[in-house]
C-alpha atoms as a PDB file:
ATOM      1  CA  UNK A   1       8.935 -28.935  13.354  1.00  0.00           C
ATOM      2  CA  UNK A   2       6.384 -25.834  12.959  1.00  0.00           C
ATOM      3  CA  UNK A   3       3.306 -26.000  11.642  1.00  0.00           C
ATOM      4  CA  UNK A   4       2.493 -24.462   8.682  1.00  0.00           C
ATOM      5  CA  UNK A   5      -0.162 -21.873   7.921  1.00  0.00           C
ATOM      6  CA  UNK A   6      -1.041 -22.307   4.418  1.00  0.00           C
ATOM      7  CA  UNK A   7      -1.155 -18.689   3.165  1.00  0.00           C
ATOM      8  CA  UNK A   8      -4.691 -16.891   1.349  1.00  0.00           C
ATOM      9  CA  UNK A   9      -4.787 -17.677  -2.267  1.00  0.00           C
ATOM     10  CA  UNK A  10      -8.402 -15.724  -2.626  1.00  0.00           C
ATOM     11  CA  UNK A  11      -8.278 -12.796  -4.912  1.00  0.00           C
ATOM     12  CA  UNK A  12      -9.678 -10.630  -2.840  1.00  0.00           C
ATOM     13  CA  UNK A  13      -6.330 -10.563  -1.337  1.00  0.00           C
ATOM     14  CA  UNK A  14      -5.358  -7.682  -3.527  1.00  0.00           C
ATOM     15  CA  UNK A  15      -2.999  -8.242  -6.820  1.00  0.00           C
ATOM     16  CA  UNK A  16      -0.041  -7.544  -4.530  1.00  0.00           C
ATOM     17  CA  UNK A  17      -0.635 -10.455  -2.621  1.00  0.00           C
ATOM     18  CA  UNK A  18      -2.026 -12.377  -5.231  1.00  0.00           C
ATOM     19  CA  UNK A  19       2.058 -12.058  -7.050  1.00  0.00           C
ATOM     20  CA  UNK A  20       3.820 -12.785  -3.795  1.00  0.00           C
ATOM     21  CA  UNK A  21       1.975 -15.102  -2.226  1.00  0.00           C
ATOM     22  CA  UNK A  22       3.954 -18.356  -3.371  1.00  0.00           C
ATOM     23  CA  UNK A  23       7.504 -19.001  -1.099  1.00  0.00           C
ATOM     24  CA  UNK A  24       9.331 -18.735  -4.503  1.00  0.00           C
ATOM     25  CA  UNK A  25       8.517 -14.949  -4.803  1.00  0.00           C
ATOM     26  CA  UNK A  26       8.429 -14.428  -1.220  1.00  0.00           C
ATOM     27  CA  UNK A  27      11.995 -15.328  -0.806  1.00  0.00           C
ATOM     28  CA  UNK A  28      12.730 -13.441  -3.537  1.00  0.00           C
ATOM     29  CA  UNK A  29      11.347 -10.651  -2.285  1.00  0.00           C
ATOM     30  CA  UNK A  30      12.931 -11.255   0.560  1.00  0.00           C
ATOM     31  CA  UNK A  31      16.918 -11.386  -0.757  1.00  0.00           C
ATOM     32  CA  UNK A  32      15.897  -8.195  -2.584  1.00  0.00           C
ATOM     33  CA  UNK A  33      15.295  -6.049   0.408  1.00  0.00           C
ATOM     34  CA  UNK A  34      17.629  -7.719   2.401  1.00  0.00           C
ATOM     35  CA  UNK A  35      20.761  -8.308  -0.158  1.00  0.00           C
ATOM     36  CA  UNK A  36      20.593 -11.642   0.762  1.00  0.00           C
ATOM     37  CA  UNK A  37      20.980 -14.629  -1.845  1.00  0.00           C
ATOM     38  CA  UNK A  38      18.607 -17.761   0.118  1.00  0.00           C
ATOM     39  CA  UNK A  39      17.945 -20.486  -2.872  1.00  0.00           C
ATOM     40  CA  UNK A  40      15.092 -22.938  -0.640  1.00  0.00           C
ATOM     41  CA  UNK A  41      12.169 -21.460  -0.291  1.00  0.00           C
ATOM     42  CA  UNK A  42      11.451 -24.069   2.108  1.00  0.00           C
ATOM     43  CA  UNK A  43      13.242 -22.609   4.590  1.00  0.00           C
ATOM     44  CA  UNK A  44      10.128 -19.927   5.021  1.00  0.00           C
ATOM     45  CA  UNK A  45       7.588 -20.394   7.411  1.00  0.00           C
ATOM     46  CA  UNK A  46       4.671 -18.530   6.484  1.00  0.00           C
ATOM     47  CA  UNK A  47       2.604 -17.120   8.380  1.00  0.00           C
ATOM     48  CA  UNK A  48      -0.857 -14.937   7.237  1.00  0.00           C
ATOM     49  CA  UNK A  49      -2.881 -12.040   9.080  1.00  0.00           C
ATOM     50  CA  UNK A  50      -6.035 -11.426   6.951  1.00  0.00           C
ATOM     51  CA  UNK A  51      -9.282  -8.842   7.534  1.00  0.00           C
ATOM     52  CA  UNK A  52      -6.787  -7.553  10.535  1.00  0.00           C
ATOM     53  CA  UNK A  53      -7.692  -3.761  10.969  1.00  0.00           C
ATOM     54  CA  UNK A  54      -8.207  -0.721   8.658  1.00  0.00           C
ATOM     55  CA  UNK A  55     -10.831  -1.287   5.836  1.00  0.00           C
ATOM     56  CA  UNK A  56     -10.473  -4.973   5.882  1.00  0.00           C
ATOM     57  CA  UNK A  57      -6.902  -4.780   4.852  1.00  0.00           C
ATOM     58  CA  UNK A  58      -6.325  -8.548   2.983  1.00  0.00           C
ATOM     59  CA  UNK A  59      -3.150  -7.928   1.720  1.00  0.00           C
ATOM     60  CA  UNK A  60      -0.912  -8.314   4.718  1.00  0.00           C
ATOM     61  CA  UNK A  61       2.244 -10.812   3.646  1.00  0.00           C
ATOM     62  CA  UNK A  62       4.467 -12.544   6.465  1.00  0.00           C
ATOM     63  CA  UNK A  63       7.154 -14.953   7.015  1.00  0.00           C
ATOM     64  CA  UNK A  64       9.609 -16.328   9.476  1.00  0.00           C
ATOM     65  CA  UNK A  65      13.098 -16.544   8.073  1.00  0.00           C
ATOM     66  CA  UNK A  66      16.574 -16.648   9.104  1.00  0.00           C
ATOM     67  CA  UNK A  67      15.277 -15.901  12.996  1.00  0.00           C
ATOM     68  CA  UNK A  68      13.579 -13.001  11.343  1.00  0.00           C
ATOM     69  CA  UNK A  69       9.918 -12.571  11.478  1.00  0.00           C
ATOM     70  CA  UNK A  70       9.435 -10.843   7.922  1.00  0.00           C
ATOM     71  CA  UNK A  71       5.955  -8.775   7.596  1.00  0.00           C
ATOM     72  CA  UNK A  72       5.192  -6.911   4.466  1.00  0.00           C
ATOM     73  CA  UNK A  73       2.866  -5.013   3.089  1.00  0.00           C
ATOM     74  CA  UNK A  74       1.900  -3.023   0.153  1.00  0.00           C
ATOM     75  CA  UNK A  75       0.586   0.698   0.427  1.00  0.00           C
ATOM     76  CA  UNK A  76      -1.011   2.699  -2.423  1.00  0.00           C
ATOM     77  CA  UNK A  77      -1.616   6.282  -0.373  1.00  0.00           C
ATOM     78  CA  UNK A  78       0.885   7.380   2.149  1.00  0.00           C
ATOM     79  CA  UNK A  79      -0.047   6.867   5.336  1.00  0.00           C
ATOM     80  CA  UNK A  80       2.688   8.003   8.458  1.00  0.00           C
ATOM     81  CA  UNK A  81       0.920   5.931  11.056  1.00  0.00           C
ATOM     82  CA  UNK A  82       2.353   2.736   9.624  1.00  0.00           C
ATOM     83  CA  UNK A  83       4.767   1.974  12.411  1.00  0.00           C
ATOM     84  CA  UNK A  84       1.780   1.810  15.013  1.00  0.00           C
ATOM     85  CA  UNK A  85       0.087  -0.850  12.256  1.00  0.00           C
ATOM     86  CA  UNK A  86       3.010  -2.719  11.870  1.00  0.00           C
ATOM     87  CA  UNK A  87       3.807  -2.467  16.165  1.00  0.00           C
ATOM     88  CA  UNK A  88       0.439  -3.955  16.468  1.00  0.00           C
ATOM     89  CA  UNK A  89       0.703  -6.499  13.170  1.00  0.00           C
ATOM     90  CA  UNK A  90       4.277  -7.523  14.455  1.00  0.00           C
ATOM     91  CA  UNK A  91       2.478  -7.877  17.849  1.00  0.00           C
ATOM     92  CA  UNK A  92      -0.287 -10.408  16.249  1.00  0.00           C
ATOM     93  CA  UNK A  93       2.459 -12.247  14.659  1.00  0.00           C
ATOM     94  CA  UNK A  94       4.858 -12.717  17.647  1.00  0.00           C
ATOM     95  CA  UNK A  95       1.823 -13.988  19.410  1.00  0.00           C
ATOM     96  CA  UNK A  96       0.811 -16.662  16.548  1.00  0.00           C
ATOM     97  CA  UNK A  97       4.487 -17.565  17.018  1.00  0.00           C
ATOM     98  CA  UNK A  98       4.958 -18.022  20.334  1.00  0.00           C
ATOM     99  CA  UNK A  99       1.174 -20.585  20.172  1.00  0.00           C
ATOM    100  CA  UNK A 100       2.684 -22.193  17.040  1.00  0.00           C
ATOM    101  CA  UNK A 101       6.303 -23.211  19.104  1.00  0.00           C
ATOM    102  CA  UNK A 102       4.097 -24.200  22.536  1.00  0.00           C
ATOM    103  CA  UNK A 103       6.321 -21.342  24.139  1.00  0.00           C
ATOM    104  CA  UNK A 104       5.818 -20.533  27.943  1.00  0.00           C
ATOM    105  CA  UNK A 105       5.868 -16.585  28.033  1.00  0.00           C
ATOM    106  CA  UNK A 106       6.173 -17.048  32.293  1.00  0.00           C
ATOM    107  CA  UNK A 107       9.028 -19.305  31.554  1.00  0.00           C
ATOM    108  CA  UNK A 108      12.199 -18.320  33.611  1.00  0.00           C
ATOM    109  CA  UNK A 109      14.125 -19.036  31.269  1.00  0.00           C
ATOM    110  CA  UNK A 110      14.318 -16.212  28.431  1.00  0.00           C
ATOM    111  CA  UNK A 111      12.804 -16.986  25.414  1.00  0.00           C
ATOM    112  CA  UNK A 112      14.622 -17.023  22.051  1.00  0.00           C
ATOM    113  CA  UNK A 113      12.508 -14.537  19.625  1.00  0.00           C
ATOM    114  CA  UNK A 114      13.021 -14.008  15.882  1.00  0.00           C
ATOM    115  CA  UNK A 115      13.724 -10.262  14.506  1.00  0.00           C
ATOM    116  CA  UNK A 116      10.543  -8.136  13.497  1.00  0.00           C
ATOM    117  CA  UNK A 117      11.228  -6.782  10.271  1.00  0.00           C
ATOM    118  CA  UNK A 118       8.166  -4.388   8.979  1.00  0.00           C
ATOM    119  CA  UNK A 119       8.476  -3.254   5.223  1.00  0.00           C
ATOM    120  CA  UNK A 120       6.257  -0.984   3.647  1.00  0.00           C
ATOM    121  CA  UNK A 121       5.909  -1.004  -0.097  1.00  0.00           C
ATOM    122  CA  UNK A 122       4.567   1.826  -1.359  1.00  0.00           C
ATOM    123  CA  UNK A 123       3.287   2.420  -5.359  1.00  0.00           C
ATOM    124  CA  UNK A 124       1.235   5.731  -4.134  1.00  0.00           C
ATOM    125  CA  UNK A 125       1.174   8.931  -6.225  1.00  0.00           C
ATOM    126  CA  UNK A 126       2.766  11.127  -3.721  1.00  0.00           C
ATOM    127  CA  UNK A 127       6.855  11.949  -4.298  1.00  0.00           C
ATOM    128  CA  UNK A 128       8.824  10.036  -1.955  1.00  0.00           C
ATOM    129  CA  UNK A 129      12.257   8.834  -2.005  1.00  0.00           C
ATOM    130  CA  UNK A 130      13.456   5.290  -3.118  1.00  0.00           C
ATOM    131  CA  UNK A 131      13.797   4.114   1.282  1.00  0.00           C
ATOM    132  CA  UNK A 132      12.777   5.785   4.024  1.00  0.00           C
ATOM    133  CA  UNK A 133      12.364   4.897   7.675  1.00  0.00           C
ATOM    134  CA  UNK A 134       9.181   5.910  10.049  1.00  0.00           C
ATOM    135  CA  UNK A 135       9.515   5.368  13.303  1.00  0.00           C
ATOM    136  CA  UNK A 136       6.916   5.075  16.319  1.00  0.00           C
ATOM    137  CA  UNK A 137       8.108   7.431  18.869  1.00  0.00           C
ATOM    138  CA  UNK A 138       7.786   9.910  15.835  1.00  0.00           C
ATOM    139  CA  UNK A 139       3.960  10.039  16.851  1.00  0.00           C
ATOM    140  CA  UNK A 140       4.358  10.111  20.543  1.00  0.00           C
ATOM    141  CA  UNK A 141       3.927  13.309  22.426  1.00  0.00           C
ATOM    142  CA  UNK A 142       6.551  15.192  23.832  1.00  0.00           C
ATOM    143  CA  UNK A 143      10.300  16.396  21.807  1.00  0.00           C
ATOM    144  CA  UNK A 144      12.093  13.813  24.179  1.00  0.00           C
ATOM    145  CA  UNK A 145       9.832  10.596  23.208  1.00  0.00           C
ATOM    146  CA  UNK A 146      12.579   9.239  21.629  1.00  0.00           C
ATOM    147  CA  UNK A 147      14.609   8.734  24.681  1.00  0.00           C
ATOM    148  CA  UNK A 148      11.809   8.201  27.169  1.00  0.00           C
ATOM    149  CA  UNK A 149       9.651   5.674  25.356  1.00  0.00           C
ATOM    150  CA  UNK A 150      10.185   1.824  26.168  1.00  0.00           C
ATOM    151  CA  UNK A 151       9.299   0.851  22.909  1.00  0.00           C
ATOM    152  CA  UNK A 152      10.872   1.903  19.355  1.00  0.00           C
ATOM    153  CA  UNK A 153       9.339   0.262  16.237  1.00  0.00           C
ATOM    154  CA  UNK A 154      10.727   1.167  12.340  1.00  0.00           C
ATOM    155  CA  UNK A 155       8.485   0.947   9.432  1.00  0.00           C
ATOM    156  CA  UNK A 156      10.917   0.525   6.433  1.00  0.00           C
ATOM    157  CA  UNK A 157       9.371   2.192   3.549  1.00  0.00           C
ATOM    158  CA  UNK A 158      10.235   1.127   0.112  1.00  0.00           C
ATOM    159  CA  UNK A 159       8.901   3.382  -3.450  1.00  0.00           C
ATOM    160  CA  UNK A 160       8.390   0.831  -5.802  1.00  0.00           C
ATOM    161  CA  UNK A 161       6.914   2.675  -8.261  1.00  0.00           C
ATOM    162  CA  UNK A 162       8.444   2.358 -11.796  1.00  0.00           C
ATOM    163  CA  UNK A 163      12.108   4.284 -11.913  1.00  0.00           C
ATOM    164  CA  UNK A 164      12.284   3.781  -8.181  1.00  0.00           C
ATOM    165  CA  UNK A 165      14.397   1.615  -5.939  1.00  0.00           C
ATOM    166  CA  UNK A 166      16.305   0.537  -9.269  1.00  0.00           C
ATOM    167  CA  UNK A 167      18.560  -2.323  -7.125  1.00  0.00           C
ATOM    168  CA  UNK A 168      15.608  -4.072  -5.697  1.00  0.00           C
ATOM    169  CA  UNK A 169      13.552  -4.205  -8.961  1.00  0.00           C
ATOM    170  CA  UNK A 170      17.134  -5.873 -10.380  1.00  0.00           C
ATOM    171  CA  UNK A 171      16.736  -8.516  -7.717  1.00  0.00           C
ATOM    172  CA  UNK A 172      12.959  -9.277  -8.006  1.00  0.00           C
ATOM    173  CA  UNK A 173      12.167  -8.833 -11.234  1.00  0.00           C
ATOM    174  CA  UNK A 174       8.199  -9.547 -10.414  1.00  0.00           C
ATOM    175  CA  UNK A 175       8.492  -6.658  -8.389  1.00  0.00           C
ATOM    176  CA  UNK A 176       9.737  -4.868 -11.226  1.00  0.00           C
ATOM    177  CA  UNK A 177       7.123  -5.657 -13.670  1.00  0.00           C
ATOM    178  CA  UNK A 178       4.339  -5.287 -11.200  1.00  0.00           C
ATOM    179  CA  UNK A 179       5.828  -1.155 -11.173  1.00  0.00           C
ATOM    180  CA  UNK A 180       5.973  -1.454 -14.628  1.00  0.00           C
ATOM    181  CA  UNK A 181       2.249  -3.265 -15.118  1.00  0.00           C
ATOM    182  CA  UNK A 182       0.943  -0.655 -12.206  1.00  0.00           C
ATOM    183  CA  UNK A 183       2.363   2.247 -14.265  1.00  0.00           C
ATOM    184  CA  UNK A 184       1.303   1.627 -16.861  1.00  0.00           C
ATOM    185  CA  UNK A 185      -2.483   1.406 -15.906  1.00  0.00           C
ATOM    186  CA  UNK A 186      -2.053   4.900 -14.674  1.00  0.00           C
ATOM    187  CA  UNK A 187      -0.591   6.322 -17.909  1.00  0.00           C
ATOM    188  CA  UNK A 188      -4.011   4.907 -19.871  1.00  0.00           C
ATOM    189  CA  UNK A 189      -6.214   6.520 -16.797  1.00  0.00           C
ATOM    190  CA  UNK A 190      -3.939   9.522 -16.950  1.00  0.00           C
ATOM    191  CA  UNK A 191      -6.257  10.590 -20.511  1.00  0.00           C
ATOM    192  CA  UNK A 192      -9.318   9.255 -21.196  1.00  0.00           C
ATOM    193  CA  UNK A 193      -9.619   6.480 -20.726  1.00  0.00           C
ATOM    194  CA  UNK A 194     -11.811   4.663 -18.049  1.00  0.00           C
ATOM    195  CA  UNK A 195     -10.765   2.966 -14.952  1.00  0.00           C
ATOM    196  CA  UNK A 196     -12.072  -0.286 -16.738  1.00  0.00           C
ATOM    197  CA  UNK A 197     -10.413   0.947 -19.970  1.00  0.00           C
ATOM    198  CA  UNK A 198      -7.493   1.744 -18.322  1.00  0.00           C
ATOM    199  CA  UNK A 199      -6.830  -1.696 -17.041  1.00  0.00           C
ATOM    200  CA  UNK A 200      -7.737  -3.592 -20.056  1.00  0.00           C
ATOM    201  CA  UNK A 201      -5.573  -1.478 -22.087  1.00  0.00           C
ATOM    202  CA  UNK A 202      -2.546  -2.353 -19.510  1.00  0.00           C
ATOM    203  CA  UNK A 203      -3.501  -5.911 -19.775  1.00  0.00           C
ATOM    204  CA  UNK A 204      -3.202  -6.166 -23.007  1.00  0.00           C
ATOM    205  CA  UNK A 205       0.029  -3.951 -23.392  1.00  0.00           C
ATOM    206  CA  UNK A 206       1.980  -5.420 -20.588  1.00  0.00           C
ATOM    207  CA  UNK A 207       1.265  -9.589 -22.461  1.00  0.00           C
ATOM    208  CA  UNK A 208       2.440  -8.195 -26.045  1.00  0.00           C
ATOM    209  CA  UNK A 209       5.421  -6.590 -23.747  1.00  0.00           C
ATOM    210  CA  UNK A 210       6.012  -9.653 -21.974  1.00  0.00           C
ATOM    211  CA  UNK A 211       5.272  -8.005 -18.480  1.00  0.00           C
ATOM    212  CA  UNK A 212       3.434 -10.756 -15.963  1.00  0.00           C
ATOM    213  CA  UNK A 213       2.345 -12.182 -19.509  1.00  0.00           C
ATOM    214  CA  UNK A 214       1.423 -15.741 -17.373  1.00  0.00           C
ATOM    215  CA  UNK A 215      -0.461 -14.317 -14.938  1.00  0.00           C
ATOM    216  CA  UNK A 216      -2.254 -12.140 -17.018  1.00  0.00           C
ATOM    217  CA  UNK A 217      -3.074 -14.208 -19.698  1.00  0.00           C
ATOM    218  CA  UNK A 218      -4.329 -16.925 -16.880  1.00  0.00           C
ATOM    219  CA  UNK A 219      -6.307 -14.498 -14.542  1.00  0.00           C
ATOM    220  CA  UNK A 220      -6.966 -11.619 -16.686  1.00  0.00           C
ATOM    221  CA  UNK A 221     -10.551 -11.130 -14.788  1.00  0.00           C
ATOM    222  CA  UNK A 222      -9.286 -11.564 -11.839  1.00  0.00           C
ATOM    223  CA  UNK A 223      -6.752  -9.099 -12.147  1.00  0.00           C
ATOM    224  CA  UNK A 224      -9.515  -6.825 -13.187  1.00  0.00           C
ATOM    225  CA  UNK A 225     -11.624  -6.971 -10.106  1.00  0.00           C
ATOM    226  CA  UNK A 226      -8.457  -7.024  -8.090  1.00  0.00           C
ATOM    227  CA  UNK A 227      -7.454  -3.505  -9.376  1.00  0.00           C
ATOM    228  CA  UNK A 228     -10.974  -1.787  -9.645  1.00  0.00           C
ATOM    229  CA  UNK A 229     -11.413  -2.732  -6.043  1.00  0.00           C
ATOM    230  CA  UNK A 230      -7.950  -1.882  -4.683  1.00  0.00           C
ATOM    231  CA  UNK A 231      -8.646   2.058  -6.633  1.00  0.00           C
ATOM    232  CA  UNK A 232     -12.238   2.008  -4.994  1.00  0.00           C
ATOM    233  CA  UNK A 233     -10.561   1.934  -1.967  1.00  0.00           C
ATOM    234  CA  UNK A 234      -7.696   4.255  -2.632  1.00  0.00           C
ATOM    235  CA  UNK A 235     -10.202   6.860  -3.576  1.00  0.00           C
ATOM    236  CA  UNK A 236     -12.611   6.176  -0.279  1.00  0.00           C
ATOM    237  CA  UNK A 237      -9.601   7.252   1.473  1.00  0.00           C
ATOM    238  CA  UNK A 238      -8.905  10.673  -0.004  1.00  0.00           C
ATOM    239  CA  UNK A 239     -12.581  11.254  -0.521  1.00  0.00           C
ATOM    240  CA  UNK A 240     -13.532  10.869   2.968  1.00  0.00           C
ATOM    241  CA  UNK A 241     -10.831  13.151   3.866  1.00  0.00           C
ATOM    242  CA  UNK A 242     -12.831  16.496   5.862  1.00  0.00           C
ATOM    243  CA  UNK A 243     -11.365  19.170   7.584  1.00  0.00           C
ATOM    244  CA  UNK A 244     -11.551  19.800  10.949  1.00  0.00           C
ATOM    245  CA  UNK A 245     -13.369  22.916  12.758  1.00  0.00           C
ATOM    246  CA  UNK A 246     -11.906  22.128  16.526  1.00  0.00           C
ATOM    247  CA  UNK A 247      -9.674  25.321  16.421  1.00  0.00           C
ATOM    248  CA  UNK A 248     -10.825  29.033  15.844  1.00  0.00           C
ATOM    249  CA  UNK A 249     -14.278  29.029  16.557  1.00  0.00           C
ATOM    250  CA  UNK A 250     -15.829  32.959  16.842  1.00  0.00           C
ATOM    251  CA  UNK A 251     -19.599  32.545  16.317  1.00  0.00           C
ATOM    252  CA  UNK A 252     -18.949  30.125  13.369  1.00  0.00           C
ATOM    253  CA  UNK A 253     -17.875  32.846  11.013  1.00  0.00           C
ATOM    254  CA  UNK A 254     -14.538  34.170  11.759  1.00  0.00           C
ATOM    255  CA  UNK A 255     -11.655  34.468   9.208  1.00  0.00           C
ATOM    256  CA  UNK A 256     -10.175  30.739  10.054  1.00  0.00           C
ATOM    257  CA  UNK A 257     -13.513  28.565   9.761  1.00  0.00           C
ATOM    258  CA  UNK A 258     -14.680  30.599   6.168  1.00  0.00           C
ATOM    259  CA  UNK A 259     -10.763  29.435   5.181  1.00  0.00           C
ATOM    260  CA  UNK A 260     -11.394  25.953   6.696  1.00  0.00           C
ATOM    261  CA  UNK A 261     -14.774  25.389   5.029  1.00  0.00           C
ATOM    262  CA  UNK A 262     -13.198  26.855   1.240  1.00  0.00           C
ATOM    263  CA  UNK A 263     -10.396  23.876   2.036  1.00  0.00           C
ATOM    264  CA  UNK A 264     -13.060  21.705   2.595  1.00  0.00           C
ATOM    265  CA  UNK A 265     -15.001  22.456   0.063  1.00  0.00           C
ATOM    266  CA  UNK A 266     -12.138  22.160  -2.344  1.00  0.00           C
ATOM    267  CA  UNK A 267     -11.402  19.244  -0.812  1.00  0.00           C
ATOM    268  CA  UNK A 268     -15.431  17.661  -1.942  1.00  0.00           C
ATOM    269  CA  UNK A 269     -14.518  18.943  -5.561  1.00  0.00           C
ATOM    270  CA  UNK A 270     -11.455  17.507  -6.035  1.00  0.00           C
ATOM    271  CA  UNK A 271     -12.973  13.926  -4.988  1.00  0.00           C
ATOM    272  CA  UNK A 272     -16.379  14.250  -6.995  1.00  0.00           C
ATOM    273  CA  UNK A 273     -14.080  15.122  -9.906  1.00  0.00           C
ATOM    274  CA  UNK A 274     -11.742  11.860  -9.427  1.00  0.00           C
ATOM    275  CA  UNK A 275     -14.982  10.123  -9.081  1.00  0.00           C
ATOM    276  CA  UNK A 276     -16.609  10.515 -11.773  1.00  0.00           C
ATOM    277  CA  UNK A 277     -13.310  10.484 -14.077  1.00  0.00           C
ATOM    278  CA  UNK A 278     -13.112   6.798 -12.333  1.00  0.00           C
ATOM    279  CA  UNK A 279     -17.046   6.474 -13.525  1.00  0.00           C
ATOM    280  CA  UNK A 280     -15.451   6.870 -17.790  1.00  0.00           C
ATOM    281  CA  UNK A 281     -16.772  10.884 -17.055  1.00  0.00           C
ATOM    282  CA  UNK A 282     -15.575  12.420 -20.160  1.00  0.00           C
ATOM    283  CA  UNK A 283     -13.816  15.917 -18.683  1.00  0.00           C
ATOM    284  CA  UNK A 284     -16.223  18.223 -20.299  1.00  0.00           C
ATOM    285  CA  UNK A 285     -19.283  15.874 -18.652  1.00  0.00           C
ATOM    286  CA  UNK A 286     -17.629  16.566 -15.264  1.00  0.00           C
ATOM    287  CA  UNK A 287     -17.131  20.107 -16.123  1.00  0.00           C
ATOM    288  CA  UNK A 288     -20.722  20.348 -16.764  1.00  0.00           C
ATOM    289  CA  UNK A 289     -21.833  18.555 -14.366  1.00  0.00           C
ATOM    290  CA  UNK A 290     -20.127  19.781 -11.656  1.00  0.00           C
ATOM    291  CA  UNK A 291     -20.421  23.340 -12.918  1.00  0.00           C
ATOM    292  CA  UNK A 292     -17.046  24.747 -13.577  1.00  0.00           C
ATOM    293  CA  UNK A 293     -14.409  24.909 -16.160  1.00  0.00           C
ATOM    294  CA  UNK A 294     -12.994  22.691 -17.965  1.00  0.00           C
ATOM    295  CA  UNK A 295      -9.525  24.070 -16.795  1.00  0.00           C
ATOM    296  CA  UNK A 296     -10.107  23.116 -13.497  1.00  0.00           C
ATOM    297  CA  UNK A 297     -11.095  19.768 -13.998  1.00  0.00           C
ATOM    298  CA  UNK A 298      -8.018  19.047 -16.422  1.00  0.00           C
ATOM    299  CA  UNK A 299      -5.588  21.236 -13.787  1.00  0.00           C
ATOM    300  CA  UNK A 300      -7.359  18.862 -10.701  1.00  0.00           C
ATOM    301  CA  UNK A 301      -6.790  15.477 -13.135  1.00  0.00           C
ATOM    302  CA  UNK A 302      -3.427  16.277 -13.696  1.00  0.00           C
ATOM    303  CA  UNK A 303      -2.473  17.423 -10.267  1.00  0.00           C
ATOM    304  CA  UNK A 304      -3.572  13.928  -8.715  1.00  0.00           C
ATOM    305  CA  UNK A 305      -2.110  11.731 -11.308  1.00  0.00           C
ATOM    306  CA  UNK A 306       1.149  13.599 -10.905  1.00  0.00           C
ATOM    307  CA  UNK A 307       4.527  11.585 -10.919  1.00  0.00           C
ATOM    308  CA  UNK A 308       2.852   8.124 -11.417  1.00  0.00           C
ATOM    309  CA  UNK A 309       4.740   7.553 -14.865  1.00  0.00           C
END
């Protein structure tokens, strides 16, 4: 018999985690992305990988299964490195396996591994199909990496954003009102609301509507300071974006660098404005502020908040 790793329960988790960190959901979850139809949730073996790399990510969800090692995680930007995160989180988990069953590695007889299975579930802004698959070799150098590599490793990436991925959100319907409760949070910070606003707004909403109505009525707070942490982070990401000045250098001042730096500089705008909209910046405060039009700031608001309803 295994032994169990009692998975994190702490709220800094992330609200993703937070929902599906119970075997019940888990496994439901799991027959959703699998079309599968398990009823025991103890049949999981669960397995956690907390504060592993990138920003302290806490939200990293695992299980064994079925001889399938299960990892998911939840995404809100897109990122196209995720197969090398999930190679080296499927890595960390094979290893905790292999300690947890008292394997011998230099054994000469083979070994009998469970299936890595890396999912990807993305609620980001950016337009992306309902599944798609990244692969590792896709970063490696050289057209022919595909065939020469001796390693492959598929990130399976899965929009569940509300209106997206319509047969999975049938099968888990906490998945489904998570898009729903996520969406609508946008919509309220989509005007003018506040950040703050926006989520007590959704809160409220989404228990009149019946959407994670438990949950929210039980942890409102902590739902809260789940969300304004996870969109800190969200907008670290795109604000610490900077472009790069390795190519085209002519005294400092050709053509390509003064095109570079405008980019870049557009780039600074564009977060100070998102910023200070997150701040409850009224758009004629950050228009003043900032010292430009009011057109701009409403044409940068609605560019970034694009497709999230």
């Amino acid at each position: 018999m295994q032994n169990k790793v009692v998975p994190n329960r702490e709220y800094k988790s992330g609200l993703f985690a937070f929902l599906f960190h119970g075997k019940e959901e888990l496994l439901s979850l799991y027959n959703a992305v699998n079309g599968s139809d398990y009823k025991d949730p103890d049949e999981l073996e669960i397995y956690t990988m907390e504060g592993f790399i990138y920003m302290g990510m806490k939200n990293d969800l695992s299980f064994l299964i079925d001889s399938q090692l299960a990892v998911f995680e939840h995404q809100s930007s897109y990122n196209p490195n995720m197969p090398l995160r999930g190679y080296i989180y499927m890595a960390d988990a094979l290893k905790k396996y292999v300690a947890l069953n008292h394997l011998d590695i230099y054994s000469s007889r083979q070994l009998e591994l469970p299936t890595p299975r890396y999912y990807v579930f993305y609620n980001g802004t950016r337009k992306m199909a309902d599944e798609i698959a990244l692969n590792l070799t896709d970063s490696m150098k050289g057209e022919d990496a595909a065939e020469r590599s001796c390693t492959e490793f598929t990130a399976h990436m899965i929009n569940i954003n509300k209106g997206h991925s319509p047969k999975i959100m049938e099968k888990c319907p906490l998945l489904y009102e998570y898009a729903y409760f996520v969406a609508t949070v946008r919509s309220y910070l989509e005007g003018e609301a506040s950040l703050t606003e926006a989520i007590d707004k959704a809160v409220t909403e989404c228990i009149r509507e019946g959407i994670l109505a438990d949950i929210l009525r039980g942890h409102r707070a902590e739902v809260t300071d789940m969300l304004l942490k996870e969109y800190d982070e969200e907008f670290h990401i795109s604000c610490e974006k900077k472009i790069s000045y390795e190519d085209g250098f002519d005294d400092g001042y050709d053509k390509g660098v003064k095109q570079e730096k405008a980019r870049a500089d557009e780039a600074n705008q564009k977060a100070e404005i998102l910023a200070r909209k997150l701040r409850g910046c009224s758009e004629e405060e950050i228009a003043a502020a900032l010292n430009i039009s009011v057109d701009v700031v409403r044409a940068c608001l609605a560019k970034a908040f694009e497709g999230q309803n």
